[in-house]
Protein backbone atom coordinates (compact mmCIF):
# COMPACT_ATOMS: atom_id res chain seq x y z
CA UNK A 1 -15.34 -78.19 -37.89
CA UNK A 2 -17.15 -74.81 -37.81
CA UNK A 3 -16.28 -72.41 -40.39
CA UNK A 4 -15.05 -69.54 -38.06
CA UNK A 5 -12.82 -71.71 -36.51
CA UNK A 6 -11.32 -73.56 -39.60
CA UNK A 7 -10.64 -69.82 -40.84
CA UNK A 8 -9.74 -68.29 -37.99
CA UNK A 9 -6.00 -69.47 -38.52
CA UNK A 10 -5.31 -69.22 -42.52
CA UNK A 11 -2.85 -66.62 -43.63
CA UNK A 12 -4.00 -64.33 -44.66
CA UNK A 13 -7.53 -64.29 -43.61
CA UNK A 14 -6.30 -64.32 -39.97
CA UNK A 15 -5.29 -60.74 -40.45
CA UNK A 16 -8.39 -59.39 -41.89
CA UNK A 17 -10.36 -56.80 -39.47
CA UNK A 18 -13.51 -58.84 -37.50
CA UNK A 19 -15.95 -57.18 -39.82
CA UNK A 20 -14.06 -58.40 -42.72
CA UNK A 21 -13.64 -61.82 -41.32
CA UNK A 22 -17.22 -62.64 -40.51
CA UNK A 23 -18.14 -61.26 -43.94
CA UNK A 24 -15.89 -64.16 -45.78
CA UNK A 25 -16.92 -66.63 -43.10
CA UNK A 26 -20.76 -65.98 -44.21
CA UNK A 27 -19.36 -66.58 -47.82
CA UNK A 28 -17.38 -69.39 -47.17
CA UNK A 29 -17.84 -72.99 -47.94
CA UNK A 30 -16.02 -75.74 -47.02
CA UNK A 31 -16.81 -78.84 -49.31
CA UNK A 32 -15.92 -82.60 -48.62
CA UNK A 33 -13.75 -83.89 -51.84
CA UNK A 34 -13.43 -87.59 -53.24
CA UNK A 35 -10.08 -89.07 -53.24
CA UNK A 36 -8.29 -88.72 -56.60
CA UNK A 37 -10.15 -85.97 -57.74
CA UNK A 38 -8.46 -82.89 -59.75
CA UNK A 39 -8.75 -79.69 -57.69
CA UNK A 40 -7.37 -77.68 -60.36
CA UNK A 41 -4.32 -77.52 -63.16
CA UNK A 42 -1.61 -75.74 -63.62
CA UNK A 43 -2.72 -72.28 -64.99
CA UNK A 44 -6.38 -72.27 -64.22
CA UNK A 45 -7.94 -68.86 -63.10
CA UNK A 46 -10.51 -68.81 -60.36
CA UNK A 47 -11.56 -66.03 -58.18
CA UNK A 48 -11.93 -68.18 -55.18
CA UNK A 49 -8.95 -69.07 -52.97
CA UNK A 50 -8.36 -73.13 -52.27
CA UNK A 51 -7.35 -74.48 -48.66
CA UNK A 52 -7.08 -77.48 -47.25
CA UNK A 53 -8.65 -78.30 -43.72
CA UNK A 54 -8.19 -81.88 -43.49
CA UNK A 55 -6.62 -84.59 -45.43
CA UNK A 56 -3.93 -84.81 -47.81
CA UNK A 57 -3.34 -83.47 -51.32
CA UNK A 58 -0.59 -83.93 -54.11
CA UNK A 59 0.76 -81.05 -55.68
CA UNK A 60 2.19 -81.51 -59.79
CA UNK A 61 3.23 -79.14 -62.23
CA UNK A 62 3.79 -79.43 -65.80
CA UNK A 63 7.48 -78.21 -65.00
CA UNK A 64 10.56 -80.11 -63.86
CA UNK A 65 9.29 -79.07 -60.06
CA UNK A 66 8.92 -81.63 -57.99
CA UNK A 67 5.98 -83.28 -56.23
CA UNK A 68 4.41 -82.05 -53.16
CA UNK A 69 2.34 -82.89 -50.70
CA UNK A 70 0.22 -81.30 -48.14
CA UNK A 71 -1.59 -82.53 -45.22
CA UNK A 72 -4.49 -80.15 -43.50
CA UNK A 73 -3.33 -78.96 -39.92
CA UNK A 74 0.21 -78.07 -40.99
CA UNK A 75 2.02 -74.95 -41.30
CA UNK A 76 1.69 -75.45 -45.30
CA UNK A 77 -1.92 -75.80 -44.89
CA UNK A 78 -2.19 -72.54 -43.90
CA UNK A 79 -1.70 -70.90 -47.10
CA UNK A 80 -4.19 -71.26 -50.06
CA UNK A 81 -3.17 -74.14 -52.50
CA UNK A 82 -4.96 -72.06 -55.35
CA UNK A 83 -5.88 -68.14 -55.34
């Protein structure tokens, strides 16, 4: 998947100006992760925003929340996991 088009329909970065948006696609990278593996925990700072494109990911928190889970290609996908 090209990286215009895998950004071209995440919220919000399908409401930033054209200039804008190829800007972030030139800075974008879209990395291929191992099964299992920890994204990031509950209460971790990071300047970087976290989607998911393809695949499926489990969402935990420390609370009494319950789990979710996300699959790339869904409306939920959409918005970053992590920001």
């Amino acid at each position: 998947m090209a990286t215009m088009d895998a950004l071209k329909d995440l919220i919000p970065i399908n409401a930033l100006t054209p200039d804008n948006f190829n800007e972030l696609a030139a800075a974008t990278r879209i990395e291929q992760i191992s099964a299992k593996t920890v994204l990031f925990k509950q209460g971790d700072t990071d300047s970087q925003a976290i989607y998911l494109l393809e695949g499926q990911v489990r969402l935990t928190s420390d609370n009494n929340n319950p789990e979710r889970i996300v699959e790339g290609g869904t409306d939920d996908a959409r918005y970053a996991l992590a920001q």
